[in-house]
Protein backbone atom coordinates (compact mmCIF):
# COMPACT_ATOMS: atom_id res chain seq x y z
CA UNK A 1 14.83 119.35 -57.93
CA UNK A 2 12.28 117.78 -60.85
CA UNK A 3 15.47 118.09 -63.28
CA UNK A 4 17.66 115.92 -60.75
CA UNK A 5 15.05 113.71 -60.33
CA UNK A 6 14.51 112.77 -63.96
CA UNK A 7 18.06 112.39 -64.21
CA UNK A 8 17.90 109.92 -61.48
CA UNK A 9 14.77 108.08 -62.73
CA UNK A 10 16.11 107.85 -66.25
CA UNK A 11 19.20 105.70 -64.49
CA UNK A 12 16.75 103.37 -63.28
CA UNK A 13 15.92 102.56 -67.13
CA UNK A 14 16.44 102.84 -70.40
CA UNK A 15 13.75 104.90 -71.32
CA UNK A 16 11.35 107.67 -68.98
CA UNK A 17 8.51 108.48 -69.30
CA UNK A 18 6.81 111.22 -66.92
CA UNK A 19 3.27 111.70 -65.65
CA UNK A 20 2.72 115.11 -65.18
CA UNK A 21 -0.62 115.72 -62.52
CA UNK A 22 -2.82 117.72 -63.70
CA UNK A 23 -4.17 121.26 -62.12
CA UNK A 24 -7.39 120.36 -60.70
CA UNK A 25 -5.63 117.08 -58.72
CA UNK A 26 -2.71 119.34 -57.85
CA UNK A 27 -5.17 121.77 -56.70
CA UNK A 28 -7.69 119.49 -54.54
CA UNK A 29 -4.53 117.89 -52.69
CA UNK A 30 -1.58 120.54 -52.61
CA UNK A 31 -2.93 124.01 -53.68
CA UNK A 32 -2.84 125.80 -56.90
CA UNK A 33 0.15 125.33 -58.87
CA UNK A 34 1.96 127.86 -59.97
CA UNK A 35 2.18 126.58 -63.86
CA UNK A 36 -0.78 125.54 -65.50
CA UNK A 37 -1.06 122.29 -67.61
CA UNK A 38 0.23 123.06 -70.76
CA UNK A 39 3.42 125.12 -68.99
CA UNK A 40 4.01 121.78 -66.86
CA UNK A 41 4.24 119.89 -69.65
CA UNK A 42 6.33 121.51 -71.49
CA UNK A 43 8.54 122.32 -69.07
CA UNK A 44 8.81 118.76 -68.50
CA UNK A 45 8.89 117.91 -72.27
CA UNK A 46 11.69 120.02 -72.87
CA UNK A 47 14.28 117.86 -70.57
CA UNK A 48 17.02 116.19 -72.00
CA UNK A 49 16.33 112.96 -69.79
CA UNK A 50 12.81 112.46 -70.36
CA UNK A 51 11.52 110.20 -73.60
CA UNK A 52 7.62 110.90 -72.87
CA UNK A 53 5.36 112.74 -70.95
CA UNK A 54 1.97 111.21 -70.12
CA UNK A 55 -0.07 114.57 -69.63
CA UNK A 56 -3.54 114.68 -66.98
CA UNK A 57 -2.01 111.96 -64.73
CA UNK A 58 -4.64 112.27 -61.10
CA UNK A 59 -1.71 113.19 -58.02
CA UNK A 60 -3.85 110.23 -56.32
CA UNK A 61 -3.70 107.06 -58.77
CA UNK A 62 -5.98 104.81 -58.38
CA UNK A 63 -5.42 100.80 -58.85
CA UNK A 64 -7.10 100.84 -62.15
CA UNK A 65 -4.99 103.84 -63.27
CA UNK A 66 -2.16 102.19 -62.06
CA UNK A 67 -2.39 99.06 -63.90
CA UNK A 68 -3.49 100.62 -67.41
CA UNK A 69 -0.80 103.14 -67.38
CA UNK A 70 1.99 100.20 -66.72
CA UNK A 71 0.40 98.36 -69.51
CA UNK A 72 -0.15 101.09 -71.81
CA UNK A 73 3.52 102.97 -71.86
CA UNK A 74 4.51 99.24 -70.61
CA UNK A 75 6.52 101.38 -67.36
CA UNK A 76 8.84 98.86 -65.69
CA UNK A 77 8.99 101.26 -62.37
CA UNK A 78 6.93 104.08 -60.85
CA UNK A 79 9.47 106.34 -59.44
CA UNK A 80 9.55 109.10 -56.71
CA UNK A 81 11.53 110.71 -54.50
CA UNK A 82 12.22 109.09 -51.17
CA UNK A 83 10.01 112.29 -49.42
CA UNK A 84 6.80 110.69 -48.49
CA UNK A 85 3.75 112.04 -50.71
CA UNK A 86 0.50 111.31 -48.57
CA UNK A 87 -2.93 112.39 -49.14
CA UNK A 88 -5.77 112.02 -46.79
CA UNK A 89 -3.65 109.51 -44.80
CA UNK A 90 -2.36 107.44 -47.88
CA UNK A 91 0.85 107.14 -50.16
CA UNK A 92 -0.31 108.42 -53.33
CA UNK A 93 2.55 105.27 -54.93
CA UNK A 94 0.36 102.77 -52.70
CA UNK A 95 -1.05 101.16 -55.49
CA UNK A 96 2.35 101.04 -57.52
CA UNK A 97 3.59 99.73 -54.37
CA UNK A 98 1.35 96.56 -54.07
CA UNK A 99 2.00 95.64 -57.47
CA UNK A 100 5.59 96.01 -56.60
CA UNK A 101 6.24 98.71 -59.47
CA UNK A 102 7.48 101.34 -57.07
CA UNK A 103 11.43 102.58 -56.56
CA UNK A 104 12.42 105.43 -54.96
CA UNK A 105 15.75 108.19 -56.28
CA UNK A 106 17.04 110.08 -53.12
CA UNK A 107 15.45 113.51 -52.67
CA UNK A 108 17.38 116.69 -54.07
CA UNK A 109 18.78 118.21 -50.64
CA UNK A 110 17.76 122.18 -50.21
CA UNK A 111 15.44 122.47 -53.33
CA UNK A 112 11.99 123.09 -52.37
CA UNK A 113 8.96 124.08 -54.50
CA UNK A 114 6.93 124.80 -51.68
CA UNK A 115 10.25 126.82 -49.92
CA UNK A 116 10.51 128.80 -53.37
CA UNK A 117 7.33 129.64 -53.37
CA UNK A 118 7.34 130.82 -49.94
CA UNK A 119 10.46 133.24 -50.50
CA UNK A 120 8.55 134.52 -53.93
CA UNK A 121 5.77 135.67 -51.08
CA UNK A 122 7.54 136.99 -49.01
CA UNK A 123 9.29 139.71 -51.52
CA UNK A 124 7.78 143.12 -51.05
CA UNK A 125 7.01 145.32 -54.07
CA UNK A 126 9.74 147.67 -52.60
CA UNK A 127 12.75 145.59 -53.62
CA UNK A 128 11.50 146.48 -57.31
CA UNK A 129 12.13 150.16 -56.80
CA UNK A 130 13.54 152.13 -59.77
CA UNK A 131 17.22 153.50 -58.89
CA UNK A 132 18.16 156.82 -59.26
CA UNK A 133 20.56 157.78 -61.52
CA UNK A 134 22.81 158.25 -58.54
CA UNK A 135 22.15 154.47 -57.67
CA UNK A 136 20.14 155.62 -54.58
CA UNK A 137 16.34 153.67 -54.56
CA UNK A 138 13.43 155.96 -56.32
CA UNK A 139 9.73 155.85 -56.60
CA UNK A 140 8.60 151.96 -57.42
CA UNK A 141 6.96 151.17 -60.72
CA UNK A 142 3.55 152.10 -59.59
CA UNK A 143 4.35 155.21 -57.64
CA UNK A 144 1.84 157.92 -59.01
């Protein structure tokens, strides 16, 4: 979904450059992530559609942050998805949205991080099971 996305953002420019939240906002507003900082951001740094990554950006961005960011990396658009992204009752793109900064890219259909996630959790340790030889399931991994 985050590939398709930067595909789609990088249409809405000439140049993209990607905020990647860091884990303690991602954390206070969504849960843990599953990749860490560094992992995120070079994940992210490693697509063929993105020109920069700004690294520690806060999930919620304040006005301030907002407006120095724009100027700084001199961002014609924030871009998101078209899913809403709210946080203790407001749009985390508010302020983007005021300065009239903000476009949305339509939402990749039946990619989910959160669904992913879910499935990983759902996995039991006994779908790892060594097979036999004959093909049959054996003892798993950590069978004594």
């Amino acid at each position: 979904g985050h590939a398709n996305a930067f595909r789609q953002g990088r249409r809405v420019g000439t140049y993209l450059v990607v905020g990647v939240n860091d884990d303690e906002s991602i954390t206070r507003c969504k849960g843990p992530p599953l990749m860490n900082d560094a992992e995120r951001i070079a994940m992210v740094s490693s697509c063929k559609w993105v020109d920069e990554v700004v690294p520690m950006v806060p999930y919620v961005m304040s006005d301030e942050y907002v407006r120095f960011v724009i100027q700084k990396y001199r961002i014609d658009y924030v871009v998101h998805g078209d899913d809403p992204c709210i946080v203790d009752g407001r749009d985390v793109y508010e302020s983007a949205q005021k300065l009239n900064k903000y476009r949305t890219i339509p939402r990749t259909e039946g990619v989910s991080t959160t669904e992913i996630v879910g499935r990983m959790l759902l996995l039991s340790r006994g779908h790892h099971a060594l097979a036999q030889p004959d093909g049959q399931p054996g003892d798993s991994p950590d069978s004594p």
